[in-house]
N, C-alpha and C. Protein backbone atom coordinates (compact mmCIF):
# COMPACT_ATOMS: atom_id res chain seq x y z
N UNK A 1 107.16 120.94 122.07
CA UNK A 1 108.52 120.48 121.80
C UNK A 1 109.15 121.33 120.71
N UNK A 2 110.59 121.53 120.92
CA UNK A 2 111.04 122.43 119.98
C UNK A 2 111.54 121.85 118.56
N UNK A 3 111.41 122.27 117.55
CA UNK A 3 112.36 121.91 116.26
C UNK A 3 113.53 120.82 117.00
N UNK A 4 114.20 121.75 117.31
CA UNK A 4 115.43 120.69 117.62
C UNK A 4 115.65 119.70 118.63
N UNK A 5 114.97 119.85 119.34
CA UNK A 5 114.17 118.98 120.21
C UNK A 5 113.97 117.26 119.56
N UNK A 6 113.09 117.82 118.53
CA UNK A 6 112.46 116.65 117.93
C UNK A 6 113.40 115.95 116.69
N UNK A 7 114.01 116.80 116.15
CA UNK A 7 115.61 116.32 115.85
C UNK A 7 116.52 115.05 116.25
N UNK A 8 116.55 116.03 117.89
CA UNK A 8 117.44 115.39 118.31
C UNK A 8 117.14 113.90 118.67
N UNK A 9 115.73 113.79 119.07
CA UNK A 9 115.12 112.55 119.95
C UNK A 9 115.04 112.09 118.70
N UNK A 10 114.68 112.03 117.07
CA UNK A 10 114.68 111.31 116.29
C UNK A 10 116.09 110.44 116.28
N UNK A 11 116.86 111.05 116.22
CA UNK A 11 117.83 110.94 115.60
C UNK A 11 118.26 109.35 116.68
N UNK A 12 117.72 109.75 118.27
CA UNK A 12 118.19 108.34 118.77
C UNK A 12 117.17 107.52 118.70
N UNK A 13 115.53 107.99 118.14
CA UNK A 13 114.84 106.91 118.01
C UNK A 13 114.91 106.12 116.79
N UNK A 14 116.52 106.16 116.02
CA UNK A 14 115.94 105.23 115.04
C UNK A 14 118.02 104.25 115.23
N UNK A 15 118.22 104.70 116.61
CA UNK A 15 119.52 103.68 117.27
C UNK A 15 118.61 102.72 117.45
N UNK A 16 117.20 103.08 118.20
CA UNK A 16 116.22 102.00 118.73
C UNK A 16 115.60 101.23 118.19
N UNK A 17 115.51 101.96 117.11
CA UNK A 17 113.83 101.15 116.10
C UNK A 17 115.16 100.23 115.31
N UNK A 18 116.54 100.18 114.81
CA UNK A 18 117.41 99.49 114.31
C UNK A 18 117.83 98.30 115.37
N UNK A 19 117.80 99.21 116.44
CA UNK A 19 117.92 97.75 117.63
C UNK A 19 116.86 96.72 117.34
N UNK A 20 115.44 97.20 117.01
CA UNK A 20 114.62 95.99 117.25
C UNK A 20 114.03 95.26 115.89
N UNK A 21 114.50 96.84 114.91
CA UNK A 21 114.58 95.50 113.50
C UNK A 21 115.14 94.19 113.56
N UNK A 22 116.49 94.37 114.41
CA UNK A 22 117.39 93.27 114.53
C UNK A 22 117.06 92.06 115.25
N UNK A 23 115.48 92.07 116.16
CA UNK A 23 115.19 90.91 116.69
C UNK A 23 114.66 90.08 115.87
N UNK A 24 114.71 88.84 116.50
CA UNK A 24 114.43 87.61 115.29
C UNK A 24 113.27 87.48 114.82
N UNK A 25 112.22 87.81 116.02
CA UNK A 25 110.67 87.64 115.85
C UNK A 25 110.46 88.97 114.92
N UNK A 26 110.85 90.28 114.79
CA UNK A 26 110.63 91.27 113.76
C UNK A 26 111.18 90.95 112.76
N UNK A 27 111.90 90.20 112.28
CA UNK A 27 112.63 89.71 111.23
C UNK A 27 111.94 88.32 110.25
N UNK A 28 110.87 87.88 111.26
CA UNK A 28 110.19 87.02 110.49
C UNK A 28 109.30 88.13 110.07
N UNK A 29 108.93 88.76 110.28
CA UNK A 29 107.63 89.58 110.15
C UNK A 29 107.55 89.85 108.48
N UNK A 30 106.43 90.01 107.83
CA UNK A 30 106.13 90.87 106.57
C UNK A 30 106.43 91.71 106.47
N UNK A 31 106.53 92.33 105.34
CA UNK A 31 106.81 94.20 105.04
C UNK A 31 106.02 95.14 105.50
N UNK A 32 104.46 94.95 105.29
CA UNK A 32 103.44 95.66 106.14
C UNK A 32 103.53 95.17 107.70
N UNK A 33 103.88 93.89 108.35
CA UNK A 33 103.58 94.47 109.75
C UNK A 33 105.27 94.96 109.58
N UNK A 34 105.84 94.78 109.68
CA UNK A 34 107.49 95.42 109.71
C UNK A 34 107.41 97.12 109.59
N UNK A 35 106.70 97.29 108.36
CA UNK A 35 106.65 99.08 108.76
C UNK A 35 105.20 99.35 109.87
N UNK A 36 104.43 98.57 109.97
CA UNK A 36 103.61 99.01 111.01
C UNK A 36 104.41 98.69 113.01
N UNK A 37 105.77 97.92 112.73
CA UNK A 37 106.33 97.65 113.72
C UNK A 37 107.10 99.06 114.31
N UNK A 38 107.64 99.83 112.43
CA UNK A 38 108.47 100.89 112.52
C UNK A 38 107.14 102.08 113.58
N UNK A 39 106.34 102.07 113.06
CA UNK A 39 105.44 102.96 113.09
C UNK A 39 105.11 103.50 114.94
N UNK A 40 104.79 102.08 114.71
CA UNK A 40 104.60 102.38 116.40
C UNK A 40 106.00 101.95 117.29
N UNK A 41 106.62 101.33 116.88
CA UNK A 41 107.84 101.38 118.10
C UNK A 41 108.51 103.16 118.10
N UNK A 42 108.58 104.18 116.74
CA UNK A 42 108.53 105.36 116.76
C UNK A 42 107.80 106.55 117.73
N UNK A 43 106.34 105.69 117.87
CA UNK A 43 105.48 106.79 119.06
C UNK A 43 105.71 106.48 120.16
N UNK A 44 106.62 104.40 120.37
CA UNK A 44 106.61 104.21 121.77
C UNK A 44 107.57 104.88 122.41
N UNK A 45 109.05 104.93 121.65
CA UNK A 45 110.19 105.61 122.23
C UNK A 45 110.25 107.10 122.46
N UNK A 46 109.38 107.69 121.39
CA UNK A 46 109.12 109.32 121.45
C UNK A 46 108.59 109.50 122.61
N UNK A 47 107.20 108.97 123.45
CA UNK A 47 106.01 109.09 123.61
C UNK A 47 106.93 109.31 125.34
N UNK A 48 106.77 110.76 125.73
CA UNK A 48 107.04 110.78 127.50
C UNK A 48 106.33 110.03 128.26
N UNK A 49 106.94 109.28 129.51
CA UNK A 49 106.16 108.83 130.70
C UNK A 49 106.94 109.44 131.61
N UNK A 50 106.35 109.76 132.50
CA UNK A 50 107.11 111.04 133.53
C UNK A 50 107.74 111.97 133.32
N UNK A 51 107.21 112.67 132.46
CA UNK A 51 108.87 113.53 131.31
C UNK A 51 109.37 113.00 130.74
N UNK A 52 110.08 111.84 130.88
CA UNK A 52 111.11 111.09 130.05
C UNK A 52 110.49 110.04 129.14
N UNK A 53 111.08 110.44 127.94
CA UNK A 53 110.78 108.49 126.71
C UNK A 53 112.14 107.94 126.73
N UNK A 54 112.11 107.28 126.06
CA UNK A 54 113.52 106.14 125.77
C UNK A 54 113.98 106.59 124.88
N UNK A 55 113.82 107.54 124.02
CA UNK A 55 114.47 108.51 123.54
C UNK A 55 115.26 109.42 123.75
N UNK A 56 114.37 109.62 124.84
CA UNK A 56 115.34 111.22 125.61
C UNK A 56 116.11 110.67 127.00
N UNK A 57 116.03 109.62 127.15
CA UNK A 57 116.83 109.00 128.02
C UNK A 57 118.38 108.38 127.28
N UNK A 58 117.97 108.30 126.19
CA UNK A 58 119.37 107.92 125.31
C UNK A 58 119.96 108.92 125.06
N UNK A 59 119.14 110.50 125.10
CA UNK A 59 119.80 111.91 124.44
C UNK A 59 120.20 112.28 125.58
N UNK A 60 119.77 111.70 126.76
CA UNK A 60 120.50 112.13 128.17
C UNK A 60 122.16 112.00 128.27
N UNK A 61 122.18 110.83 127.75
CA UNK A 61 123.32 109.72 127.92
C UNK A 61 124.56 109.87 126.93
N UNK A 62 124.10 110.33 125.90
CA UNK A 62 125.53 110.71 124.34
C UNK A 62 124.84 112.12 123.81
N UNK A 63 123.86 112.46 124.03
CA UNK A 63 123.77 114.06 123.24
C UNK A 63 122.88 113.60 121.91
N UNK A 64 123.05 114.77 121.16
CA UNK A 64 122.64 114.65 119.93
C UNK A 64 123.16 113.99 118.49
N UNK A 65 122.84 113.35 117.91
CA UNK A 65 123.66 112.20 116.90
C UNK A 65 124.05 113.82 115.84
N UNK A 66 124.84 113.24 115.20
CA UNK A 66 125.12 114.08 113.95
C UNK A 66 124.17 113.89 112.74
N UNK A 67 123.93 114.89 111.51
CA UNK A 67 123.35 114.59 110.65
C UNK A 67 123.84 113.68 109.58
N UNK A 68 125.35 112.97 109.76
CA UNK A 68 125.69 111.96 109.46
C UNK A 68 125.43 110.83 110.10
N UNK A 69 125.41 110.47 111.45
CA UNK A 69 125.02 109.32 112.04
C UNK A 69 123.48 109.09 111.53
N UNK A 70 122.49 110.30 111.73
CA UNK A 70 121.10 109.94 111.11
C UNK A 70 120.90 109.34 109.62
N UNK A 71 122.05 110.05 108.71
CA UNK A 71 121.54 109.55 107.44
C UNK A 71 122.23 108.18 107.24
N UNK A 72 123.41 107.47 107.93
CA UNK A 72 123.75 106.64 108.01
C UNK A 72 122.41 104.98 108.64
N UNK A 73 122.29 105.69 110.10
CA UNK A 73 120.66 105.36 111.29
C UNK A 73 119.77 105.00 109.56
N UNK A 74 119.33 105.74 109.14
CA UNK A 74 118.51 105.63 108.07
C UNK A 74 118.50 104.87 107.10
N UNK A 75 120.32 104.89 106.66
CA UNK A 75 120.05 103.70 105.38
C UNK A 75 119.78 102.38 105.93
N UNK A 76 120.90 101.96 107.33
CA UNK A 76 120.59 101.16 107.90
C UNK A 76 118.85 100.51 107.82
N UNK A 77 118.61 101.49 108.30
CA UNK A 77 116.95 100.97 109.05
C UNK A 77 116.08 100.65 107.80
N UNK A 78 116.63 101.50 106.54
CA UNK A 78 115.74 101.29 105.14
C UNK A 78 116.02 99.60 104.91
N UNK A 79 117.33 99.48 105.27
CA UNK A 79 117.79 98.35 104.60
C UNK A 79 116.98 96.84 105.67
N UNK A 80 117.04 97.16 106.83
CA UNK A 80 116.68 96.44 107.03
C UNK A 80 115.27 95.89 106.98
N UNK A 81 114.37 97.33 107.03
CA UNK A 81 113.29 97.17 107.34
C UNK A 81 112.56 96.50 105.96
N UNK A 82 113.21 96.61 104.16
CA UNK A 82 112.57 96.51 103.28
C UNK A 82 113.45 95.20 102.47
N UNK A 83 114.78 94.53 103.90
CA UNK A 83 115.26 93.51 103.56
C UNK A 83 116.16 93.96 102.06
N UNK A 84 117.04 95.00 102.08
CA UNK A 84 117.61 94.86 100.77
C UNK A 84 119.24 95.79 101.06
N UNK A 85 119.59 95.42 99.93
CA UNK A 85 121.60 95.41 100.00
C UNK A 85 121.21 97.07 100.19
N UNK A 86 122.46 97.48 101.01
CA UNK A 86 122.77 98.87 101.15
C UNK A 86 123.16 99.59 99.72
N UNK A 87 122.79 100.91 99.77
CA UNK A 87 122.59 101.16 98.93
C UNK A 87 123.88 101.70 98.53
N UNK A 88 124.92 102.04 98.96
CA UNK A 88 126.67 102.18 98.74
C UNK A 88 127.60 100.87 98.74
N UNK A 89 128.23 100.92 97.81
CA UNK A 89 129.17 100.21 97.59
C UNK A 89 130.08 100.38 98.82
N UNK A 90 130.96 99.32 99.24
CA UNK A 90 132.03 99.57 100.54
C UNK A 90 132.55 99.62 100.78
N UNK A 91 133.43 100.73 99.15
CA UNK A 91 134.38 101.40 99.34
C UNK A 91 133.81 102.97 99.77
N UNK A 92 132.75 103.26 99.24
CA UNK A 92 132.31 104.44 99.66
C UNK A 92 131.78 104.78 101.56
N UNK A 93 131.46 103.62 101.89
CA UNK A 93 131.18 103.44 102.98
C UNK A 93 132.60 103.54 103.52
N UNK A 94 133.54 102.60 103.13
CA UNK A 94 134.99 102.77 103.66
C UNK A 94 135.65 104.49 103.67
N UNK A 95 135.43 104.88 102.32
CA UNK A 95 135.42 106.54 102.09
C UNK A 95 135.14 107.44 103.33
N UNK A 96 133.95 107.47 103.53
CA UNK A 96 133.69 107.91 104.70
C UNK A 96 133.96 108.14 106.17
N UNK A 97 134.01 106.53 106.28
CA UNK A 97 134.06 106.52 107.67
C UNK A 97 135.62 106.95 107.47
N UNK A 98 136.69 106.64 106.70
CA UNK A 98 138.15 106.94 106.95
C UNK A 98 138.49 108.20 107.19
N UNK A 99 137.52 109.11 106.22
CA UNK A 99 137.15 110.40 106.67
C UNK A 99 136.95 110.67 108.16
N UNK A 100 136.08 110.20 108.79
CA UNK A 100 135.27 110.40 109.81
C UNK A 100 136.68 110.20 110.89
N UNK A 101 137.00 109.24 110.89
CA UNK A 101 137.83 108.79 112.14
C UNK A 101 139.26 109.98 111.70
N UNK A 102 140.07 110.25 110.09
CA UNK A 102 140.68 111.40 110.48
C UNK A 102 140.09 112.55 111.07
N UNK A 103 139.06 112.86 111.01
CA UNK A 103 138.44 113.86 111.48
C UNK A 103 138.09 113.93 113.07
N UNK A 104 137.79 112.71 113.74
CA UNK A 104 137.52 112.47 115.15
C UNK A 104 139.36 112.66 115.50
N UNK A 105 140.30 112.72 114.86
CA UNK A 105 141.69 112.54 115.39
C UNK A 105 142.21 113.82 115.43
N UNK A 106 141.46 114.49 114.48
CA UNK A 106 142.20 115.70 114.50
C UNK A 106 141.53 116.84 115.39
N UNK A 107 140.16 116.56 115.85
CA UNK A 107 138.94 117.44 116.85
C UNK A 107 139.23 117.28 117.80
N UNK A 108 138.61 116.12 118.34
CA UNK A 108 138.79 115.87 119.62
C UNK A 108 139.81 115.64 120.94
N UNK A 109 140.77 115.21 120.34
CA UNK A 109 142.39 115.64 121.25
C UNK A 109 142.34 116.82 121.94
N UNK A 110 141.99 117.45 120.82
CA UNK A 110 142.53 119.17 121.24
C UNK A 110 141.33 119.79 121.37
N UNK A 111 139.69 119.18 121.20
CA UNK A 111 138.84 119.44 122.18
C UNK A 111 138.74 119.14 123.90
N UNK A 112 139.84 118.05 123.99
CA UNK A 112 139.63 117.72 125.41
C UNK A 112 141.01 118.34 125.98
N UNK A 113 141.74 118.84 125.25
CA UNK A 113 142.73 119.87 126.03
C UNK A 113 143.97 119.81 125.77
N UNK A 114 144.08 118.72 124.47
CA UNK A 114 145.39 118.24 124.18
C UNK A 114 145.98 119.51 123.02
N UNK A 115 146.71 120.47 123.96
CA UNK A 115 147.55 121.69 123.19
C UNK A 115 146.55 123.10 122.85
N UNK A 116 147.36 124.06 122.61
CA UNK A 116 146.29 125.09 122.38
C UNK A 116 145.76 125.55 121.41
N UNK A 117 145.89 124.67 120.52
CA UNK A 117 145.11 124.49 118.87
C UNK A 117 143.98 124.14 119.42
N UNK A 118 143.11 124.65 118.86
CA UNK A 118 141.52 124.22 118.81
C UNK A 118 140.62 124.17 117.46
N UNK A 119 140.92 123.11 117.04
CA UNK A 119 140.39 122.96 115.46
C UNK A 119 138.31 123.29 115.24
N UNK A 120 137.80 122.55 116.49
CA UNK A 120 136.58 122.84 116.54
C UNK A 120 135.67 123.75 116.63
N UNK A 121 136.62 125.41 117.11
CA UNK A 121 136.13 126.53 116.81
C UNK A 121 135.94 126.94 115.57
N UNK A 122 136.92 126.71 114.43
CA UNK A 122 136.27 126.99 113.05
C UNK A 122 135.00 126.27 112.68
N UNK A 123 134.15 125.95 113.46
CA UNK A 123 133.17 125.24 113.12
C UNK A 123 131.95 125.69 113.75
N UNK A 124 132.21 127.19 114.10
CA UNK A 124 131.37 128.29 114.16
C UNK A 124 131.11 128.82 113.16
N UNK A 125 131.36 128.98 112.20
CA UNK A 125 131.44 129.73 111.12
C UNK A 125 133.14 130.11 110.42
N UNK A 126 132.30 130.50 108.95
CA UNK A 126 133.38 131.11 108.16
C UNK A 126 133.74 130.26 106.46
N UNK A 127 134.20 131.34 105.91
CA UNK A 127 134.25 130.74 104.55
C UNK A 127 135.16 129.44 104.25
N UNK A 128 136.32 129.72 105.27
CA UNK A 128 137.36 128.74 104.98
C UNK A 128 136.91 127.67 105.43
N UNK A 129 136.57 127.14 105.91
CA UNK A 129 135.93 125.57 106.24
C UNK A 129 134.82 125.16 105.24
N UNK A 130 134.13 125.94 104.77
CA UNK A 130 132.93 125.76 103.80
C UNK A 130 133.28 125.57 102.59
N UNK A 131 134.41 126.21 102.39
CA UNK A 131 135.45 126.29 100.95
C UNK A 131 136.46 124.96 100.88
N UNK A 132 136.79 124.69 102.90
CA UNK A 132 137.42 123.32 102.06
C UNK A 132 136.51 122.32 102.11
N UNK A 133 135.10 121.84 102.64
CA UNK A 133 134.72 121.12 102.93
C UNK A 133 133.89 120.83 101.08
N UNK A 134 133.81 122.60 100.39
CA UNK A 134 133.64 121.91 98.52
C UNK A 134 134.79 121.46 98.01
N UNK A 135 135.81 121.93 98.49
CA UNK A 135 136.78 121.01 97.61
C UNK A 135 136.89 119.87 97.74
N UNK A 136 136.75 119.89 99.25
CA UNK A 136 136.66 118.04 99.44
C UNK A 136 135.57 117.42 98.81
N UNK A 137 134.52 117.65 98.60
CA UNK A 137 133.54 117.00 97.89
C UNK A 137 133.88 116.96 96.36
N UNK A 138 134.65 118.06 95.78
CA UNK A 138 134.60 118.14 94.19
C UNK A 138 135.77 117.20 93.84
N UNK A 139 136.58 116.83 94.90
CA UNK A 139 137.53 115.74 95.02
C UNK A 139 137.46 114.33 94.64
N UNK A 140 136.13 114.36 96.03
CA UNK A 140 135.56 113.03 96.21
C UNK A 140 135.03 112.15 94.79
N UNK A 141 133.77 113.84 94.30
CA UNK A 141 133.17 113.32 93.41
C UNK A 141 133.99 112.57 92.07
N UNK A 142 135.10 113.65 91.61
CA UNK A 142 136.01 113.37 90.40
C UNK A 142 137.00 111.76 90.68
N UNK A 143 136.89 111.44 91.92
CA UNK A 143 137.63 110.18 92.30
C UNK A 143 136.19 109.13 92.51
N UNK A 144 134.94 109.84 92.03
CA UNK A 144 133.90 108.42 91.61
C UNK A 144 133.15 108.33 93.24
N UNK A 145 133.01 109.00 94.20
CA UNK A 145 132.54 108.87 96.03
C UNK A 145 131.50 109.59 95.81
N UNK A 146 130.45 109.37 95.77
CA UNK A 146 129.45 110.36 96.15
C UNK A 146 128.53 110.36 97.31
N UNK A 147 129.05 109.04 98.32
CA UNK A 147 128.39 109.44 99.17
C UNK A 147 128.68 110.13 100.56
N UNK A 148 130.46 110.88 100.43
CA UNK A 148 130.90 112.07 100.83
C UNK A 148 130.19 113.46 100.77
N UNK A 149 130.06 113.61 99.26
CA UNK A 149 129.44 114.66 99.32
C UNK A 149 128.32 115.20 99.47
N UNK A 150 127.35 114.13 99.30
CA UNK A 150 126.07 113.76 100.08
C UNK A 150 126.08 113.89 101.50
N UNK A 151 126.98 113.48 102.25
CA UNK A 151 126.74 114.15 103.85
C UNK A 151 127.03 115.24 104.02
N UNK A 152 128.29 115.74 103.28
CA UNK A 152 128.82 117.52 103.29
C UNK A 152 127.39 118.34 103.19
N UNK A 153 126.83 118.08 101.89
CA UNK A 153 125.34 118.55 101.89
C UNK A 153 124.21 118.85 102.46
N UNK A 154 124.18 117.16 103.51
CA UNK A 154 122.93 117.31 104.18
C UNK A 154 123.41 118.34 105.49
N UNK A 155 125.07 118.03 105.97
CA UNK A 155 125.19 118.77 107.07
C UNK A 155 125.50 120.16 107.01
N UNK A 156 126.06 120.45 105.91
CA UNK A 156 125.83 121.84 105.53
C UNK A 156 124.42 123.03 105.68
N UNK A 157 123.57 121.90 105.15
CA UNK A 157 122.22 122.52 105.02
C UNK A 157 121.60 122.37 106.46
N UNK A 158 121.42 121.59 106.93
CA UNK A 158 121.23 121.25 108.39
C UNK A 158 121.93 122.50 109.14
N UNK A 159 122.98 122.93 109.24
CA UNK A 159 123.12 123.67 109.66
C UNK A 159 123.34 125.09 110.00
N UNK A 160 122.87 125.46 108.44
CA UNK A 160 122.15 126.84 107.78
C UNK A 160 120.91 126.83 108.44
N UNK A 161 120.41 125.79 108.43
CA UNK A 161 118.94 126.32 108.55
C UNK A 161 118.60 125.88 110.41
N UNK A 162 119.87 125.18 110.96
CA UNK A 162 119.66 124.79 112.77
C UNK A 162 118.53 123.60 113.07
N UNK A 163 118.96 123.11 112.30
CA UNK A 163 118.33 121.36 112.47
C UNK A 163 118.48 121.20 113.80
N UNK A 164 119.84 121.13 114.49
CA UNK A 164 120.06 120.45 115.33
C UNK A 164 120.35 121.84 116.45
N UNK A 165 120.40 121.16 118.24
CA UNK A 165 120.57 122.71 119.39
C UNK A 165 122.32 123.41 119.03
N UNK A 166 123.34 122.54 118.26
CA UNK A 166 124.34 123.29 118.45
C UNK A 166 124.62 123.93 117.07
N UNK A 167 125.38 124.81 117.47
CA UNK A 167 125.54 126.15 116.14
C UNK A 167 126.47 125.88 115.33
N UNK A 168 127.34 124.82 116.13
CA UNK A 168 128.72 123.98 115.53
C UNK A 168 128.87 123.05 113.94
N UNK A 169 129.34 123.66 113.29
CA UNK A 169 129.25 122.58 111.90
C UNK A 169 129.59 121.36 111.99
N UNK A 170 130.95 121.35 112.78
CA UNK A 170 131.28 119.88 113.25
C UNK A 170 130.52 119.23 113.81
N UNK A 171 129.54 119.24 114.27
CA UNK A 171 128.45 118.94 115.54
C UNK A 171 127.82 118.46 114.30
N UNK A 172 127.31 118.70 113.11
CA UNK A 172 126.33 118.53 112.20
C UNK A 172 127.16 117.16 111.36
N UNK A 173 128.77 117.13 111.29
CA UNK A 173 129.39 116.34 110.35
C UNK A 173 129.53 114.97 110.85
N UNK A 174 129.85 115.06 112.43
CA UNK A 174 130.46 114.02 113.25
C UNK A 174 129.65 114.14 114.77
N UNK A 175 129.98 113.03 115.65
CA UNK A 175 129.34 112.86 116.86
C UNK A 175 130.43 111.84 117.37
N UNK A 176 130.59 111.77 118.79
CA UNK A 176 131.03 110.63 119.36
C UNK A 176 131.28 109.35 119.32
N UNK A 177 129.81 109.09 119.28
CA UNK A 177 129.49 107.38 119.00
C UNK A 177 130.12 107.21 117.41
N UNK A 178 129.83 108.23 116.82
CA UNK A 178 130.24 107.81 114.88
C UNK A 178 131.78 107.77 115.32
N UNK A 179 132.26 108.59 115.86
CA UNK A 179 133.99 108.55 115.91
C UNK A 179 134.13 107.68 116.54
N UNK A 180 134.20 106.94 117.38
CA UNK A 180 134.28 105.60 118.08
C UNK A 180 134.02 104.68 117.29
N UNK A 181 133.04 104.58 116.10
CA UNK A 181 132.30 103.35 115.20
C UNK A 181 133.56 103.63 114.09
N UNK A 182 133.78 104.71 113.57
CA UNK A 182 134.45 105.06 112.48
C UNK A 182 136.02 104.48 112.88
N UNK A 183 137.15 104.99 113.92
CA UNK A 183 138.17 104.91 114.54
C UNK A 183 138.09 103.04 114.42
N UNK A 184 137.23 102.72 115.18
CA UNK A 184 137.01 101.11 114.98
C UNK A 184 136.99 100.43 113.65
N UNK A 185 136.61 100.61 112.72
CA UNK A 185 136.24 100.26 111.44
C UNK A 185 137.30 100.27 111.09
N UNK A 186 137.84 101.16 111.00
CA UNK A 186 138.69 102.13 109.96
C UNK A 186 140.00 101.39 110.79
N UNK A 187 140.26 100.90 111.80
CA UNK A 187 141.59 100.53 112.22
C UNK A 187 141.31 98.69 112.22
N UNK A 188 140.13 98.16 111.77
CA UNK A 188 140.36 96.83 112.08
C UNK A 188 140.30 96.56 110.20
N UNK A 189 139.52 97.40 109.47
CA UNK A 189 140.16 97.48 108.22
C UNK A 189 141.49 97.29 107.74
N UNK A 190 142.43 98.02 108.38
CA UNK A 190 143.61 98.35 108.27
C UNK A 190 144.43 96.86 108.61
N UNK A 191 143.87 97.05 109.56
CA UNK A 191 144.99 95.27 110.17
C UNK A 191 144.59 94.46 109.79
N UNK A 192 143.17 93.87 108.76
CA UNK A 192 143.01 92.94 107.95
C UNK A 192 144.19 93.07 106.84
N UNK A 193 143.72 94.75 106.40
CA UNK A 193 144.74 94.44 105.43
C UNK A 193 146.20 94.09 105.31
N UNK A 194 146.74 94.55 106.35
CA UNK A 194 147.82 94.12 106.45
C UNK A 194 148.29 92.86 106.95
N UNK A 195 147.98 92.23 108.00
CA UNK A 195 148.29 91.00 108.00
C UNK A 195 147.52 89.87 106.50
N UNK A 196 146.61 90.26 105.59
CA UNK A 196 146.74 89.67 104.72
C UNK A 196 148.15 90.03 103.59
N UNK A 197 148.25 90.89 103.71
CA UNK A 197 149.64 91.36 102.87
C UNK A 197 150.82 90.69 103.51
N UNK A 198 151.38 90.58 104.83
CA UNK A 198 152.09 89.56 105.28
C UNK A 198 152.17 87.98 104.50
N UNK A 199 150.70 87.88 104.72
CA UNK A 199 150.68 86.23 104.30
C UNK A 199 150.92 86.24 102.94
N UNK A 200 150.07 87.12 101.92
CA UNK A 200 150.88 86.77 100.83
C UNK A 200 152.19 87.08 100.77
């Protein structure tokens, strides 16, 4: 199996292993069988039967997660698995994802053909995207967010060194399913807030 290979199938074996933290009977469980639950539900979804695991049947189906959806997949799964508060406050979580969904608004349109701007080719390379993606972090940080620049980081590096099969930076920042989760969040946020602003 290749590097990225095993990447990629991580990255949906822990959509899975979060799916089944979430059942009730794993949820009574102790901390030792709970990580011995992590342990092996990890070799079951990896583990091919006919070629295919339930892993790579999910990487069939949406592709490869981003190195933001994983480190997100992760806190999740920490949190659940060791029963404790996330480790970001939720404005920083809000930070993000608001990020995320401008960012799914401004890619993907005009990845699927909407005009002849194509924002997702700078995400082959080049200084100017790397240059704004520190300012945006030296932004973040001085406005108190650090867990912006913590993903800029991991996906930065991730994709110096080809963590993942595509060469694309954007590919490393964002994914589908996150822009769909993010776009959602980020717009039912919005209409809380405002129809509470109505009422008062």
């Amino acid at each position: 199996m290749l590097f990225t290979d095993w990447t990629g199938l991580s990255g949906l074996a822990l959509v899975l292993l979060l799916f089944g933290l979430r059942l009730p009977y794993v949820q009574g469980l102790d901390g030792k069988r709970r990580m011995l639950f992590i342990g092996l539900g990890y070799v079951l979804v990896m583990f091919p039967v006919a070629g295919w695991s339930l892993a790579g049947w999910l990487r069939g189906m949406v592709g490869d997660l981003s190195i933001t959806s994983m480190l997100l997949l992760s806190l999740a799964v920490y949190a659940r698995l060791f029963k404790v508060a996330p480790k970001w406050e939720p404005r920083e979580r809000s930070a993000l994802l608001g990020f995320l969904a401008v960012l799914a608004l401004l890619l993907y349109p005009f990845a699927l053909g909407l005009g002849s701007l194509d924002p997702y080719r700078s995400g082959y390379g080049g200084v100017g995207l790397l240059l704004m993606l520190s300012l945006l972090a030296l932004w973040a940080m001085r406005r108190g967010f650090y867990l912006l620049p913590l993903v800029f980081a991991l996906a930065v590096t991730g994709w110096s060194f080809n963590v993942l099969e595509s060469t694309n930076l954007w590919d490393y920042l964002i994914d589908a399913p996150l822009a769909i989760y993010a776009l959602w969040v980020t717009l039912k946020v919005n209409l809380l807030y405002v129809l509470r602003s109505k009422r008062a």
